[in-house]
Structures are given as C-alpha cells and as structure tokens.
N, C-alpha and C. Protein backbone atom coordinates (compact mmCIF):
# COMPACT_ATOMS: atom_id res chain seq x y z
N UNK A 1 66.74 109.42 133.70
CA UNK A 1 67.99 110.15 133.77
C UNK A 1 67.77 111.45 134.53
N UNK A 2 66.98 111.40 136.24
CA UNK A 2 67.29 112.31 136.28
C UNK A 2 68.39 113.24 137.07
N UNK A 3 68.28 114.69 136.22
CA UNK A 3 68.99 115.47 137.45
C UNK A 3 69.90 116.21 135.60
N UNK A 4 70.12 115.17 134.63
CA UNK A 4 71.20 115.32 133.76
C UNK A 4 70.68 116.40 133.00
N UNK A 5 71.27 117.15 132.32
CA UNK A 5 70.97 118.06 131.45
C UNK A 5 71.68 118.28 130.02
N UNK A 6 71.32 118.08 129.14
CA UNK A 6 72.39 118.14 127.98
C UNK A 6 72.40 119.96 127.22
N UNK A 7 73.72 119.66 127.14
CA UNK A 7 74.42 121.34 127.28
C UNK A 7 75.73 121.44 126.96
N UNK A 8 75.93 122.40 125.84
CA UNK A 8 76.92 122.24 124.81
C UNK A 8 77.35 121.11 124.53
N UNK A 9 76.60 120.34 123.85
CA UNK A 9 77.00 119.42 123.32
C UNK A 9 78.04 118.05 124.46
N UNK A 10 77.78 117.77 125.83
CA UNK A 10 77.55 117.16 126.90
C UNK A 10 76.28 116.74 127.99
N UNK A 11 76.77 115.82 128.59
CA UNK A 11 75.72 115.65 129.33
C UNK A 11 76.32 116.16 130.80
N UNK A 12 75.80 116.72 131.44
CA UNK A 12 75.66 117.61 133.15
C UNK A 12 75.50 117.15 133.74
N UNK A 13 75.88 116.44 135.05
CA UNK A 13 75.21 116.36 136.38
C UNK A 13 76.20 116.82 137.52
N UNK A 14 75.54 117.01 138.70
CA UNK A 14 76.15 117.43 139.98
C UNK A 14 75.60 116.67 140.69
N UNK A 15 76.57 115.13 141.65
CA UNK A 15 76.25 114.74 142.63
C UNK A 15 76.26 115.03 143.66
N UNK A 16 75.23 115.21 144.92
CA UNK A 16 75.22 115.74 146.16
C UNK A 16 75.40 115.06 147.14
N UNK A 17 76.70 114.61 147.49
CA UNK A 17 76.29 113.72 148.93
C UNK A 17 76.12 114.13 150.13
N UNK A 18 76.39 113.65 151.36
CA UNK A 18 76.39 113.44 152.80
C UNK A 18 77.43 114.50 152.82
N UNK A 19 78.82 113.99 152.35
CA UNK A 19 79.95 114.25 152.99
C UNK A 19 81.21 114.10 152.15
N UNK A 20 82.07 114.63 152.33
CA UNK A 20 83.53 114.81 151.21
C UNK A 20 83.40 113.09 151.10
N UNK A 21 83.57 112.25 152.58
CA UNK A 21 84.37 110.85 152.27
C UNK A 21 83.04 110.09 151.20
N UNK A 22 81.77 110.26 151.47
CA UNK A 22 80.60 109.85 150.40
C UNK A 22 81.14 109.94 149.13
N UNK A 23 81.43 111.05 148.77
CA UNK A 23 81.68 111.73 147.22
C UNK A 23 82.93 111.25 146.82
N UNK A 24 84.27 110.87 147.37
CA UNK A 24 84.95 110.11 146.68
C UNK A 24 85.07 108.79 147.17
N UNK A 25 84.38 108.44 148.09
CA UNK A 25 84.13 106.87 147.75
C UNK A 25 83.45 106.12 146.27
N UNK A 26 82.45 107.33 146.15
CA UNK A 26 81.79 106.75 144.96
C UNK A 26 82.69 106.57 143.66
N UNK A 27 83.45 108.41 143.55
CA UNK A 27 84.37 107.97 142.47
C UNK A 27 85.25 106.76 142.59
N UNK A 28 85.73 106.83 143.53
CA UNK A 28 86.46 105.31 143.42
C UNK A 28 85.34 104.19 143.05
N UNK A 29 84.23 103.59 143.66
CA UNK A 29 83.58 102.77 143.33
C UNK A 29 83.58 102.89 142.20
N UNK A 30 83.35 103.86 141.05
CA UNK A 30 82.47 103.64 140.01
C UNK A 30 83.94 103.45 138.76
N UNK A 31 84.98 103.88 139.45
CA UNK A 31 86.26 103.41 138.53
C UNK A 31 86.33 102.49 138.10
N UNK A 32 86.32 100.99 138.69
CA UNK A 32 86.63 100.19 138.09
C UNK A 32 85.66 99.96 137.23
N UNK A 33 84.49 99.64 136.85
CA UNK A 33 83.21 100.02 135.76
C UNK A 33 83.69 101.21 134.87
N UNK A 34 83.99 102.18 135.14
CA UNK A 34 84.07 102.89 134.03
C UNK A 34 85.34 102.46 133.10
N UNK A 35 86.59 102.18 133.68
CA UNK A 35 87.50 101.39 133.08
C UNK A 35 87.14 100.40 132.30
N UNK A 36 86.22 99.85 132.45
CA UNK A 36 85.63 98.50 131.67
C UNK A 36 85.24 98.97 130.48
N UNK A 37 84.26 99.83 130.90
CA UNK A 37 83.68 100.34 129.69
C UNK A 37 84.46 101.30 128.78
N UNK A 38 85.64 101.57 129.18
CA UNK A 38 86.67 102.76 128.66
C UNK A 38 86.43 103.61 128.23
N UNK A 39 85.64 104.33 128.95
CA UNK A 39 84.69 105.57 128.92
C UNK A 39 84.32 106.42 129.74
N UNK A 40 85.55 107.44 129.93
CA UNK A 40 85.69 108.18 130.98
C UNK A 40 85.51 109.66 131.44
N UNK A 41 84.80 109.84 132.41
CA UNK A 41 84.22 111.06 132.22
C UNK A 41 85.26 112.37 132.64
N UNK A 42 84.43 113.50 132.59
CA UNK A 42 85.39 114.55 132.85
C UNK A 42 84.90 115.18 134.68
N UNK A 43 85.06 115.05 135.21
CA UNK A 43 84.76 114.90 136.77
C UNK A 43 85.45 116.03 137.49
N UNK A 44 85.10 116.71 138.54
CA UNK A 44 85.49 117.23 139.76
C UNK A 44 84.59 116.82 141.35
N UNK A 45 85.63 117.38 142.22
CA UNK A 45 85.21 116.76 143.22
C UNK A 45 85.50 118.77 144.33
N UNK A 46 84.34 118.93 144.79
CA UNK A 46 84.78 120.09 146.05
C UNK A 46 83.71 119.76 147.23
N UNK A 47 84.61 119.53 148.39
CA UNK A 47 83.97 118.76 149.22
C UNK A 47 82.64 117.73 149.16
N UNK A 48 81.19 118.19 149.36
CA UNK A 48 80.71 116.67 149.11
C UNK A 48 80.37 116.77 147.68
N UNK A 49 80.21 117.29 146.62
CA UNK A 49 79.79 117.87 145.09
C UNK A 49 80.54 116.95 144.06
N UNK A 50 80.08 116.37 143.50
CA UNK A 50 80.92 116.04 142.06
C UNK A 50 80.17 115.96 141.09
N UNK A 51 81.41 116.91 139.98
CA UNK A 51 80.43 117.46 138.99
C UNK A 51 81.39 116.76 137.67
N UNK A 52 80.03 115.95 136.66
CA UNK A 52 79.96 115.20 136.02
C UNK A 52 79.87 115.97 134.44
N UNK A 53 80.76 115.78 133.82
CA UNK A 53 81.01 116.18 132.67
C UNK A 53 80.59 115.28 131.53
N UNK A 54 80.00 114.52 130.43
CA UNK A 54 79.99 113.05 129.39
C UNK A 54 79.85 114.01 128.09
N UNK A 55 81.07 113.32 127.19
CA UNK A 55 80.87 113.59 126.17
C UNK A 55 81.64 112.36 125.23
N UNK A 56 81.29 112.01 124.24
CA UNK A 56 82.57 111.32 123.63
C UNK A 56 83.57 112.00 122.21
N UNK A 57 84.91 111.72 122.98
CA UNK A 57 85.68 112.44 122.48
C UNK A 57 86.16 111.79 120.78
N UNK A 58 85.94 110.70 120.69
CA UNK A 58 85.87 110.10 119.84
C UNK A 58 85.45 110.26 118.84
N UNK A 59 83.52 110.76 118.89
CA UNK A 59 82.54 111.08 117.98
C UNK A 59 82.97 112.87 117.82
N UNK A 60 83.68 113.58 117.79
CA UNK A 60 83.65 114.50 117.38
C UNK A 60 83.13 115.78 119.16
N UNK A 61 83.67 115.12 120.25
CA UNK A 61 82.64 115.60 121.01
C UNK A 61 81.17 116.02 121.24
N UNK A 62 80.85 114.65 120.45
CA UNK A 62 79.18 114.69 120.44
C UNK A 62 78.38 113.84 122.09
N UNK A 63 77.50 113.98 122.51
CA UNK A 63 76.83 112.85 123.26
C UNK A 63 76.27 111.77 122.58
N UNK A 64 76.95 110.54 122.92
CA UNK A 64 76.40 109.38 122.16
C UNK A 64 75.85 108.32 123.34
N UNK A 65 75.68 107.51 123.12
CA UNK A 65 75.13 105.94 123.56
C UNK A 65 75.72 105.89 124.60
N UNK A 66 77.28 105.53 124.68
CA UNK A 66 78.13 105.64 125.57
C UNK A 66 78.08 106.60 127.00
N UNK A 67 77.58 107.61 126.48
CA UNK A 67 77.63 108.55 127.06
C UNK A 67 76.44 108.29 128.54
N UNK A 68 75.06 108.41 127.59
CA UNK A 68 73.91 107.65 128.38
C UNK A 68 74.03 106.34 129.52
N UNK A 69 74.93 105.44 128.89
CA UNK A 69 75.37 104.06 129.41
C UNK A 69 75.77 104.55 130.68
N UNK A 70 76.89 105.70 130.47
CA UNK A 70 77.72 105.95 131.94
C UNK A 70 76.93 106.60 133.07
N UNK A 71 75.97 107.43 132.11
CA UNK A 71 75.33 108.50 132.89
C UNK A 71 74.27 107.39 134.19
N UNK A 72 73.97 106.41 132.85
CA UNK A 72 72.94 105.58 133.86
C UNK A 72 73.94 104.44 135.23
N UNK A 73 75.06 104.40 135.03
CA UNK A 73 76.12 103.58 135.72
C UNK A 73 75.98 104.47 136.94
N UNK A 74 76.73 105.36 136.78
CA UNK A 74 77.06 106.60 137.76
C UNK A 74 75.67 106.97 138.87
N UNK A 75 74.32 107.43 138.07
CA UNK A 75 73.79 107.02 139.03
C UNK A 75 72.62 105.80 139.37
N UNK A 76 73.02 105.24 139.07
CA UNK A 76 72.80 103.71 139.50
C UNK A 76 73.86 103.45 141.07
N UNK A 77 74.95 103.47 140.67
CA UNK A 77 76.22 103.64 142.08
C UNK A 77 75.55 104.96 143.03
N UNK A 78 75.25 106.03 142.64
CA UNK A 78 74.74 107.25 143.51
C UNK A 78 73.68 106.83 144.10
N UNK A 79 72.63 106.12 144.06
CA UNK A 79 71.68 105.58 144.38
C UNK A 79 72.11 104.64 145.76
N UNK A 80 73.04 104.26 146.17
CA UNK A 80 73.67 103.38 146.89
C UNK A 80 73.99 103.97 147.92
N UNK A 81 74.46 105.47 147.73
CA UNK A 81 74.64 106.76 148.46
C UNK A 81 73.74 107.89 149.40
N UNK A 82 72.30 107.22 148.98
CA UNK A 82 71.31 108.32 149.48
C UNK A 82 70.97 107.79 150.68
C-alpha cells in the first residue's frame, strides 16, 4: 500500500499523473468497480492530482477492510497510468 497514509481516522493518498486528461480518465475507469463494490471514496481532482480520501461511513467513520480493498483497486488501476 504504498504512498497511503492513515490519518484521522482515514486512509490518504495523492495520485500524480502525466496530465489533467490521465487523472480523470482514471476516475472514470475506476467508477464502475467502485460502484460494484459500493464503496465510495471522497476524491478531488486539480489538474493532474487526485486526492483520495477512504473511510467507511457506515462503521462510525472508522478505516475498515473495505477501505483497504479500494485503496488496493485504485492503485492497482494507477499502475496502468505510469
């Protein structure tokens, strides 16, 4: 997991791509998967940067299982990107 950092009670990351169109291609890619899993993160996008928020809102805003699952989805898809 790297790059993630857990912090207040979330998990952190900032993806770096190429280029603005890199960085929301991916979000789109990784939509339909995260829909599946119905487990959706808290996200921004400023030019090529997207910054990755996981928590589940469910558990009390704790980091759970779920959380990890996505973290490893997300970059698993970023990996596709370098």
């Amino acid at each position: 997991m790297d790059g993630w950092k857990e912090e207040n009670n979330q998990l952190i990351k900032t993806f770096v791509f190429k280029n603005f169109l890199d960085a929301t291609r991916w979000m789109f890619d990784v939509s339909e998967a995260i829909e599946e899993l119905n487990h959706h993160p808290e996200w921004s996008n400023v030019y090529n940067k997207v910054m990755v928020n996981l928590c589940t809102h469910d558990a009390g805003n704790m980091v759970t299982d779920k959380d990890y699952d996505l973290a490893r989805l997300l970059d698993s898809a970023f990996a596709n990107f370098k």
